[in-house]
C-alpha atoms as a PDB file:
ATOM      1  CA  UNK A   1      -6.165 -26.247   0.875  1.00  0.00           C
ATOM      2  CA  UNK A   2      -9.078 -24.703   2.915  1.00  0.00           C
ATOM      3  CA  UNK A   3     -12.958 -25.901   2.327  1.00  0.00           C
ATOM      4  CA  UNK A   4     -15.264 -23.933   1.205  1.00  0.00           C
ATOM      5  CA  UNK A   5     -16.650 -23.458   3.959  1.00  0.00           C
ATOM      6  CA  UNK A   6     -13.842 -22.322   5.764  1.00  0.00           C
ATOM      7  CA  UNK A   7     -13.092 -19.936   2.987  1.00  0.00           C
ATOM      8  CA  UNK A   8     -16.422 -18.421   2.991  1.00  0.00           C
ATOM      9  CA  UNK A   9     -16.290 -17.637   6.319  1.00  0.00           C
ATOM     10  CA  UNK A  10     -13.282 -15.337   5.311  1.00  0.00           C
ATOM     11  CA  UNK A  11     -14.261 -13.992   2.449  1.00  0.00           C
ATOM     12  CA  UNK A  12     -16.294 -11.008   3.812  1.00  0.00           C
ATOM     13  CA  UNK A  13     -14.633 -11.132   7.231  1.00  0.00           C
ATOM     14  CA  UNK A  14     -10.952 -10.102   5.682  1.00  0.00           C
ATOM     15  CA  UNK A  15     -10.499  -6.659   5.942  1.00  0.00           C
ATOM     16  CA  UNK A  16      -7.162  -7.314   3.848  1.00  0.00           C
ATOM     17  CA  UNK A  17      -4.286  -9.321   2.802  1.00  0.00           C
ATOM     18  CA  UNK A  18      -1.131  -8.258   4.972  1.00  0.00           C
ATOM     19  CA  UNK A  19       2.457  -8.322   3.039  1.00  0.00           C
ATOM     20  CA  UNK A  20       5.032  -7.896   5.282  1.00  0.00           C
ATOM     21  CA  UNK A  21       8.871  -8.092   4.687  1.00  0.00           C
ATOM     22  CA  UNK A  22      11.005 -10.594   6.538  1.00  0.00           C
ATOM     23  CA  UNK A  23      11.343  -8.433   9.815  1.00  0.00           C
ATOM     24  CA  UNK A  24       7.884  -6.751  10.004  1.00  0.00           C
ATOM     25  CA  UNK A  25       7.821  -3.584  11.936  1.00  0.00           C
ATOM     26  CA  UNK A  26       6.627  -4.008  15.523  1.00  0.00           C
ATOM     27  CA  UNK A  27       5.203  -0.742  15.823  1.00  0.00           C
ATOM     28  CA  UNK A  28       2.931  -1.716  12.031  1.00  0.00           C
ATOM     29  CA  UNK A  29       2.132  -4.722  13.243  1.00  0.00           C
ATOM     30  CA  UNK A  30       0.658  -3.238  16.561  1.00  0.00           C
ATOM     31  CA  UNK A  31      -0.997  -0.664  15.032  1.00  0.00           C
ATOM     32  CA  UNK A  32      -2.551  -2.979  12.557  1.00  0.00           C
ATOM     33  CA  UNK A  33      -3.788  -5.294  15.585  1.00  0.00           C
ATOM     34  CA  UNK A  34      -5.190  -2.100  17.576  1.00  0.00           C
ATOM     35  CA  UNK A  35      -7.283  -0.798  14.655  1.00  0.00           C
ATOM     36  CA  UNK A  36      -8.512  -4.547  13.673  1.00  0.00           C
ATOM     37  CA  UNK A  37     -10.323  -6.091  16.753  1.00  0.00           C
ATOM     38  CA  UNK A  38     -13.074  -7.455  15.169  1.00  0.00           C
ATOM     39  CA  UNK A  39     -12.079  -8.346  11.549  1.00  0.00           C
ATOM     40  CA  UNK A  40      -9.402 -10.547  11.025  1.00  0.00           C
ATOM     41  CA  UNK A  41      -6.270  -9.965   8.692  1.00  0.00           C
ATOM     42  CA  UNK A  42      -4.805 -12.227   6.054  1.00  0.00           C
ATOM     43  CA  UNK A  43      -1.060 -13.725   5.645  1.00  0.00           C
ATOM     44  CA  UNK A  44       0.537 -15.786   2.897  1.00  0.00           C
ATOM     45  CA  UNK A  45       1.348 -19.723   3.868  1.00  0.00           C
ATOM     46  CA  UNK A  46       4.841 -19.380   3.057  1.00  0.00           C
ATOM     47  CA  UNK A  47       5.794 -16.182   4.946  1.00  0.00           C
ATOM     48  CA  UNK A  48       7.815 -16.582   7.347  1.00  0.00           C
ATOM     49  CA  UNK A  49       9.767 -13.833   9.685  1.00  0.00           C
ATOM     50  CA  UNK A  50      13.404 -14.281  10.366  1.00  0.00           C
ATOM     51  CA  UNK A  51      12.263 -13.318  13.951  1.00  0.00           C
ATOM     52  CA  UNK A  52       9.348 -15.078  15.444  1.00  0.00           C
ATOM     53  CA  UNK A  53       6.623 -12.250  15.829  1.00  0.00           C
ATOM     54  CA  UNK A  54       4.057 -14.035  18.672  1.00  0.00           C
ATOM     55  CA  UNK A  55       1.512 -11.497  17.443  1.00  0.00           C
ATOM     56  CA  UNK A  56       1.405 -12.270  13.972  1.00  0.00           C
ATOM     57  CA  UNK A  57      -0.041 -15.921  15.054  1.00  0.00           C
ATOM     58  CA  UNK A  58      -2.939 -14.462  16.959  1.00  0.00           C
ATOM     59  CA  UNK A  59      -6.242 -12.575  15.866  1.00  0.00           C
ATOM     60  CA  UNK A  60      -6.685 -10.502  14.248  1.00  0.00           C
ATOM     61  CA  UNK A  61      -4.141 -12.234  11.632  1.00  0.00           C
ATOM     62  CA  UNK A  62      -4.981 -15.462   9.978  1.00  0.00           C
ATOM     63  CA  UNK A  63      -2.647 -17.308   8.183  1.00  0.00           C
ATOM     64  CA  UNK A  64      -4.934 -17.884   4.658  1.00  0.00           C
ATOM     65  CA  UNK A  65      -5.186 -21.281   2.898  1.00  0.00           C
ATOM     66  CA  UNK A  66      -6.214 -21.635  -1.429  1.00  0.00           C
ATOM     67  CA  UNK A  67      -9.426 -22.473  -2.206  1.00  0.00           C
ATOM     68  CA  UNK A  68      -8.545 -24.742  -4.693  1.00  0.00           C
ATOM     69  CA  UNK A  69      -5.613 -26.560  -5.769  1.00  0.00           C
ATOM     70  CA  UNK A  70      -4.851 -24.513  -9.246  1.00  0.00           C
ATOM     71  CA  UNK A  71      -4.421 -21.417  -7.248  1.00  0.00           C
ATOM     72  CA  UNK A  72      -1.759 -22.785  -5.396  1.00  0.00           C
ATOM     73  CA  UNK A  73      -0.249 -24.013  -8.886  1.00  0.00           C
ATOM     74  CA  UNK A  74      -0.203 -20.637  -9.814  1.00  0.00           C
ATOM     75  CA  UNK A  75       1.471 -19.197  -7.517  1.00  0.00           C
ATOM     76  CA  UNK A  76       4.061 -21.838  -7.966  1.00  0.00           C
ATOM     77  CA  UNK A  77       4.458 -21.126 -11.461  1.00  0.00           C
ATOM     78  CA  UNK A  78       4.533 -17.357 -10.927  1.00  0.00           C
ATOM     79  CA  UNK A  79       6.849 -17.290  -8.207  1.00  0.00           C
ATOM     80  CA  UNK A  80       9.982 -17.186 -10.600  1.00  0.00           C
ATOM     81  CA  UNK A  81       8.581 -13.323 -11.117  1.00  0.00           C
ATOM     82  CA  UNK A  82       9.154 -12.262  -7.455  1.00  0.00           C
ATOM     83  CA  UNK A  83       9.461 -14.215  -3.863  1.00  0.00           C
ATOM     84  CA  UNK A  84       6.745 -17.053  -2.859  1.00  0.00           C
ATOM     85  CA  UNK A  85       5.231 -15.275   0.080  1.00  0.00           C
ATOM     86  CA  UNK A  86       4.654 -11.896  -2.811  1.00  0.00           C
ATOM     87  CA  UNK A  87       2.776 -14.303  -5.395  1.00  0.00           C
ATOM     88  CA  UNK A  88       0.943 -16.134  -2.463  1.00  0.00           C
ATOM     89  CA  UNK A  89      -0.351 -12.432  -0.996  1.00  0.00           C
ATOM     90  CA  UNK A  90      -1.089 -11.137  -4.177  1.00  0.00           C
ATOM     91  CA  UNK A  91      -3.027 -14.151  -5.389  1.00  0.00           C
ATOM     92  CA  UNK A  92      -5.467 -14.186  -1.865  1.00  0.00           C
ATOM     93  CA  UNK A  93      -5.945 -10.925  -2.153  1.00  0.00           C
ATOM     94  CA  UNK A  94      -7.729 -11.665  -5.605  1.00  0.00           C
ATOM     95  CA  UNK A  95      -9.524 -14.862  -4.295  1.00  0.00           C
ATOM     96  CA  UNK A  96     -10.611 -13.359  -0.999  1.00  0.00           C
ATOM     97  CA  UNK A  97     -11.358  -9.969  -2.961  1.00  0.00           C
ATOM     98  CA  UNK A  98      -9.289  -8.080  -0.091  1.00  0.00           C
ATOM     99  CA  UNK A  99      -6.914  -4.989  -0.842  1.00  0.00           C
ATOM    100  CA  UNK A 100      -3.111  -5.827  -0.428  1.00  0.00           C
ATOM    101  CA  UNK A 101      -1.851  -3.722   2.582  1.00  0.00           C
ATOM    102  CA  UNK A 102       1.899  -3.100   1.796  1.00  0.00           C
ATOM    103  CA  UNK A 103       3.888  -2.439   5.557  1.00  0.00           C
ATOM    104  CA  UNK A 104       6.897  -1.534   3.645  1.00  0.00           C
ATOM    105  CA  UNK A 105       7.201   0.935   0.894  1.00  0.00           C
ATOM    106  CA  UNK A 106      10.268  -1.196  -0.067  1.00  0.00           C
ATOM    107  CA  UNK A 107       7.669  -4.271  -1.084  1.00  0.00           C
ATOM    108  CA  UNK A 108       6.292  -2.636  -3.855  1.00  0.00           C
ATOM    109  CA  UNK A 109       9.579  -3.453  -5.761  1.00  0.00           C
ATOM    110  CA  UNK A 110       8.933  -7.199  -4.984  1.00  0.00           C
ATOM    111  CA  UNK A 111       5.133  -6.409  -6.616  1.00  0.00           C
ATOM    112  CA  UNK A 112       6.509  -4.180  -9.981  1.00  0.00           C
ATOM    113  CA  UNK A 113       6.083  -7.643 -12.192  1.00  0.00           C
ATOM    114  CA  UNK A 114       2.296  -6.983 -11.852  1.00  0.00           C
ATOM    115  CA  UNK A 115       2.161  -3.103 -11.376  1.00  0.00           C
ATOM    116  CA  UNK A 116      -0.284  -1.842 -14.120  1.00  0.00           C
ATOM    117  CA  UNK A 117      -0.427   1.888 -12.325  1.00  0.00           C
ATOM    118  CA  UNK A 118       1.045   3.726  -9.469  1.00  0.00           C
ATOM    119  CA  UNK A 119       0.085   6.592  -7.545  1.00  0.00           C
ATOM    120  CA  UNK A 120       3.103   8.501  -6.057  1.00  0.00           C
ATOM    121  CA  UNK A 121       3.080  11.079  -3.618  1.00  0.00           C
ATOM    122  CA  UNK A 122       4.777  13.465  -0.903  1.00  0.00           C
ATOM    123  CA  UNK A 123       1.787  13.532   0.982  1.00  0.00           C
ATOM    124  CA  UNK A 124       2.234  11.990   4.137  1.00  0.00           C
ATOM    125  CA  UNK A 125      -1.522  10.387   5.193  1.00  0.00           C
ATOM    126  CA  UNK A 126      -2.458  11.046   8.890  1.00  0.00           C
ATOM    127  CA  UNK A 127      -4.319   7.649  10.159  1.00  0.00           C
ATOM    128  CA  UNK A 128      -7.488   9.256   9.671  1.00  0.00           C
ATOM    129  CA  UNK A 129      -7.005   9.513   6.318  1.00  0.00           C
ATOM    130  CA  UNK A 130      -5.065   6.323   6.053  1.00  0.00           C
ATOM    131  CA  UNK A 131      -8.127   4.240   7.659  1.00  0.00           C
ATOM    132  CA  UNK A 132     -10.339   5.639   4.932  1.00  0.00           C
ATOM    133  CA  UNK A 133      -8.183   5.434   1.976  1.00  0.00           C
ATOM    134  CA  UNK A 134      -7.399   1.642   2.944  1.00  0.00           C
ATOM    135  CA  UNK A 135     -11.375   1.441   2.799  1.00  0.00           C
ATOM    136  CA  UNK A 136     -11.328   2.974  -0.811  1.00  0.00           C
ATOM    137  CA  UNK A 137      -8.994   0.443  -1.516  1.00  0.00           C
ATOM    138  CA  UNK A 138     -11.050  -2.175  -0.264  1.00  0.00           C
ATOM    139  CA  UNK A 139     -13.987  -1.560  -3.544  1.00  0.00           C
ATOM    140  CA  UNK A 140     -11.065  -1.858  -6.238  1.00  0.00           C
ATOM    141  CA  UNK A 141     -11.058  -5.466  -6.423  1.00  0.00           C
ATOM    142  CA  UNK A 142     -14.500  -5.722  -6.094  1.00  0.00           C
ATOM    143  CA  UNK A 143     -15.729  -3.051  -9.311  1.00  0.00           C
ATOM    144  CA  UNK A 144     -12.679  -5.574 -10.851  1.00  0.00           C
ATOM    145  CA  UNK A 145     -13.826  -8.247 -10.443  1.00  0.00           C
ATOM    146  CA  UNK A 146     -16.419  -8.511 -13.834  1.00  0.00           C
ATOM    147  CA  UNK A 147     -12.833  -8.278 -15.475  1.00  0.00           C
ATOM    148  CA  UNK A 148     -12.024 -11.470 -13.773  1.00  0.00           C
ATOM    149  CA  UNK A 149     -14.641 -13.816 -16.211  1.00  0.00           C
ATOM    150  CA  UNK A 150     -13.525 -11.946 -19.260  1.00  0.00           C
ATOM    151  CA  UNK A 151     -10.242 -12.654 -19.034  1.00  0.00           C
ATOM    152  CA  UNK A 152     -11.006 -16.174 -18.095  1.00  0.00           C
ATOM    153  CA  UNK A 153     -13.048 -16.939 -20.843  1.00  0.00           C
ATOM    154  CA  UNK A 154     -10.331 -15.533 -23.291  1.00  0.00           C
ATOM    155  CA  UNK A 155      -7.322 -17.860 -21.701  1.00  0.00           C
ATOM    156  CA  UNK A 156      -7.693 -19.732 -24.937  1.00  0.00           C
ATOM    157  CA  UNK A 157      -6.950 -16.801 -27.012  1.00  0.00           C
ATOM    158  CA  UNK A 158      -3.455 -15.392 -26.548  1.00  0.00           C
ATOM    159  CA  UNK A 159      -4.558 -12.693 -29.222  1.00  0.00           C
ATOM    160  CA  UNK A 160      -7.715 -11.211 -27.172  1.00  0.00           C
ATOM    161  CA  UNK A 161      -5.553 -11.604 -23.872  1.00  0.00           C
ATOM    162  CA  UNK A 162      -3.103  -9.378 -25.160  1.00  0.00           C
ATOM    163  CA  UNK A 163      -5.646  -6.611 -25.892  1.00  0.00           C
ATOM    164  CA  UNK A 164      -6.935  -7.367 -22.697  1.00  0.00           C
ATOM    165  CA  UNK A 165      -4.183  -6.974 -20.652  1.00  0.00           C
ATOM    166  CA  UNK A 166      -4.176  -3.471 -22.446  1.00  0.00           C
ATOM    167  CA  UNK A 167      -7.552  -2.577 -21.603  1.00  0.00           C
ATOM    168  CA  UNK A 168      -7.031  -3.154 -18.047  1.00  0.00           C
ATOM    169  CA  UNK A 169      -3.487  -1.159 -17.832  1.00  0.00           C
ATOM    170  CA  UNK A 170      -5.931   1.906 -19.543  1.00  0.00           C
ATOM    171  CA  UNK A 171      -9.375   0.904 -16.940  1.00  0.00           C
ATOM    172  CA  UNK A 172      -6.485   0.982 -13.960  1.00  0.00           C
ATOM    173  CA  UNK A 173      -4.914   4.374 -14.324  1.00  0.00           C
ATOM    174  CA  UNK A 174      -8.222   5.842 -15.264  1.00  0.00           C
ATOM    175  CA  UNK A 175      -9.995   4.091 -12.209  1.00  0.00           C
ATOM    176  CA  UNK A 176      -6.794   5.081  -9.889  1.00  0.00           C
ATOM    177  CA  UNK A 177      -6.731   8.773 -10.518  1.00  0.00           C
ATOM    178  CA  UNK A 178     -10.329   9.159 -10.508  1.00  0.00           C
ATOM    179  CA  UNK A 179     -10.988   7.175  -7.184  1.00  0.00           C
ATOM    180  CA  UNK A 180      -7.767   8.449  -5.361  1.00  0.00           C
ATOM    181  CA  UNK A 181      -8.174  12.192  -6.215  1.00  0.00           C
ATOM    182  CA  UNK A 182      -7.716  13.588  -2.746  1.00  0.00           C
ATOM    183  CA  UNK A 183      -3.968  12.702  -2.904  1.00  0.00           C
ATOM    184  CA  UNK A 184      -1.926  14.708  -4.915  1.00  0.00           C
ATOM    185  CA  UNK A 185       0.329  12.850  -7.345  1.00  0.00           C
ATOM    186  CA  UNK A 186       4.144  13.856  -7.569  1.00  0.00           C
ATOM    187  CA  UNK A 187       6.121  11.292  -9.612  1.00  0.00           C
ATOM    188  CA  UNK A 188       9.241  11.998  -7.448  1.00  0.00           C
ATOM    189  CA  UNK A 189       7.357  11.268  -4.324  1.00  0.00           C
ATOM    190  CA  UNK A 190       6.816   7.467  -2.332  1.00  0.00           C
ATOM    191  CA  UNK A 191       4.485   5.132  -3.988  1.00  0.00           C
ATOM    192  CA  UNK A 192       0.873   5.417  -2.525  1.00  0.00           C
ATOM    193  CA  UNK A 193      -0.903   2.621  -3.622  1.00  0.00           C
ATOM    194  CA  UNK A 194      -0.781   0.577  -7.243  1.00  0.00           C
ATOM    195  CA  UNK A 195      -3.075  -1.596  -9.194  1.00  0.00           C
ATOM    196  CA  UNK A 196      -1.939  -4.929  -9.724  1.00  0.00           C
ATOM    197  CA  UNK A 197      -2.900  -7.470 -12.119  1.00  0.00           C
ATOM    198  CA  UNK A 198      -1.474 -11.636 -12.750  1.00  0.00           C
ATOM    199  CA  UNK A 199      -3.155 -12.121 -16.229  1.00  0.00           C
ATOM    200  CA  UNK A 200      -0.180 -10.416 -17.824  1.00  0.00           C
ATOM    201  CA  UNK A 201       2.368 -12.222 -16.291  1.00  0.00           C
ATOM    202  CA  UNK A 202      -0.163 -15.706 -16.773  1.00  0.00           C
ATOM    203  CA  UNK A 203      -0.079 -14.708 -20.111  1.00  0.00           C
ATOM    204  CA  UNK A 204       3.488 -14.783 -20.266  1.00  0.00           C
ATOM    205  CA  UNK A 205       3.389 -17.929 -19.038  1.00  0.00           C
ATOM    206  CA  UNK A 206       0.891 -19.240 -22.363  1.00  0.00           C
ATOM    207  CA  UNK A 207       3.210 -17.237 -24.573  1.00  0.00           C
ATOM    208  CA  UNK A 208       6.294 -19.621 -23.876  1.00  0.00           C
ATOM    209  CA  UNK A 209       4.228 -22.751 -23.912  1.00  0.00           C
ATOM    210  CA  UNK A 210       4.338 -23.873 -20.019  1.00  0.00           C
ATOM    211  CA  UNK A 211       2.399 -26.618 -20.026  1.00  0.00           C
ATOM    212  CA  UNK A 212       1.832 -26.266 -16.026  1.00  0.00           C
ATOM    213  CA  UNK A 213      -0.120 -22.809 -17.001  1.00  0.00           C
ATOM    214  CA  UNK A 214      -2.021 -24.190 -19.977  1.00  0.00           C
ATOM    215  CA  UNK A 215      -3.181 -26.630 -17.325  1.00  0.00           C
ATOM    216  CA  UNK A 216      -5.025 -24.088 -15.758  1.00  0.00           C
ATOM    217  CA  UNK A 217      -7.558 -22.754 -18.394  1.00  0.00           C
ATOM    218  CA  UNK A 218      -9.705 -25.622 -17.976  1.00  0.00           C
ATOM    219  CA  UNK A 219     -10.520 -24.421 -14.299  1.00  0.00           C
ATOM    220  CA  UNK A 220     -12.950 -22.143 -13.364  1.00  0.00           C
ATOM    221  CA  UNK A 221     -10.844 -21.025 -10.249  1.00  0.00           C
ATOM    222  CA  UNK A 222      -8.116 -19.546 -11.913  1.00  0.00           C
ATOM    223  CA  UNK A 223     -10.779 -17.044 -12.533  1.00  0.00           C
ATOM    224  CA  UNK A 224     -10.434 -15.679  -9.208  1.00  0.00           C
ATOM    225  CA  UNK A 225      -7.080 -14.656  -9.332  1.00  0.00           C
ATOM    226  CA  UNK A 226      -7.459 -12.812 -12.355  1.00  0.00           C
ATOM    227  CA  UNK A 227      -9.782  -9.788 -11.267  1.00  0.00           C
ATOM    228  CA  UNK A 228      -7.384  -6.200 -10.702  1.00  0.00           C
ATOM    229  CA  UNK A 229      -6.890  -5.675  -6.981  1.00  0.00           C
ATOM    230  CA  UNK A 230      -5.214  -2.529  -5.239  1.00  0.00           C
ATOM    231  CA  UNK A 231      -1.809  -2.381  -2.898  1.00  0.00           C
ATOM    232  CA  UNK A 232      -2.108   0.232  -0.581  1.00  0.00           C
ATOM    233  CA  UNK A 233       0.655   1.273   1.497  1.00  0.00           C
ATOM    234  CA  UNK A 234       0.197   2.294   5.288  1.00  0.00           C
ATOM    235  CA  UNK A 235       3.488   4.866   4.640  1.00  0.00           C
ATOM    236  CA  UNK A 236       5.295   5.446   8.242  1.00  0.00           C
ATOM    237  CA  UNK A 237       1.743   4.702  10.341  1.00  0.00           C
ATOM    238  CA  UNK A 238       2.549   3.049  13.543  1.00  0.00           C
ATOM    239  CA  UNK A 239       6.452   2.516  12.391  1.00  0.00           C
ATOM    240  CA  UNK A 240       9.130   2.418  15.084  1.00  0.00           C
END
């Protein structure tokens, strides 16, 4: 765990949570170092490369720490939906209210269990555009995050979670098309960027009676993994 301290010093220094796969792209991970001198860049405990990467333990990356200990419960009880190091990324990026920044198009299979919209496209962003959509990204999570106490304060109701998880698939695709206009969709193309959200699969969880996630409705922490927070994928920028 990380003190509060520690994790507010983060919080508003994080320009994002990084999800890489198991052999990150040396040419990403440069260009993510060269266009992040002065804020730092967020990995999951758990992920580790099958090659060492000696940049990826240096600033501007920070490997992140949980707040609390029932958001590291949670990611233990969600990671039977897709691989520790996803759950763990997807989870800070909610409690550090930082967009996910997906190096490899191939990762957004990994995040499907918690996709509630996609945008897909053939439009290739140049890194001028990139740099400012990632920013766009960046104010998802945060006009979210009101979600975040609602669904908290309905963990107890498995009926009202239900029609909330619906109301936030509707709020995401109507948010997502709205705020990412200037790409043209094309369902055949690459995925862009998607809207991801844990209180479906949590609720999953209540459905079948795991005590280990009934646990957590008694905490006020489990709030902050629960507001909607954006993927956003930096497409072939800085690849090899």
């Amino acid at each position: 765990m990380v003190s509060l301290i520690e994790w507010a010093s983060l919080f508003k220094n994080l320009r994002g949570v990084v999800l890489f796969p198991k052999e990150p792209d040396e040419g990403k991970v440069k260009w993510l170092v060269r266009k992040h001198r002065y804020r730092r860049l967020g990995i999951a405990p758990s992920f580790s490369p099958l090659v060492e990467q000696p940049a990826l333990r240096k600033v501007p990356f920070v490997t992140l720490s949980f707040p609390a200990e029932e958001l590291q419960r949670l990611s233990e009880i969600l990671s039977r939906k897709a691989e520790k190091y996803v759950v763990e990324s997807l989870i800070l990026s909610c409690c550090y209210s930082s967009p996910l920044i997906v190096t490899d198009e191939r990762l957004f299979v990994d995040l499907e269990p918690f996709v509630l919209w996609s945008l897909r496209s053939n439009q290739r962003l140049g890194e001028k555009d990139l740099i400012f959509h990632l920013r766009v990204a960046s104010y998802v999570i945060i006009d979210f995050f009101a979600l975040a106490k609602e669904a908290y304060e309905a963990l107890g109701d498995l009926k009202k979670l239900r029609k909330h998880c619906e109301k936030r698939r509707k709020a995401s695709e109507k948010d997502g098309r709205k705020r990412f206009w200037r790409i043209p969709e094309d369902p055949e193309g690459k995925i862009i960027c998607a809207y991801l959200d844990l209180l479906p699969a949590l609720l999953e969880e209540l459905e079948g009676g795991n005590p280990s996630a009934a646990s957590l409705i008694r905490s006020e922490w489990t709030a902050f993994a629960l507001p909607i927070t954006c993927a956003f994928s930096l497409g072939g920028q800085g690849g090899d």
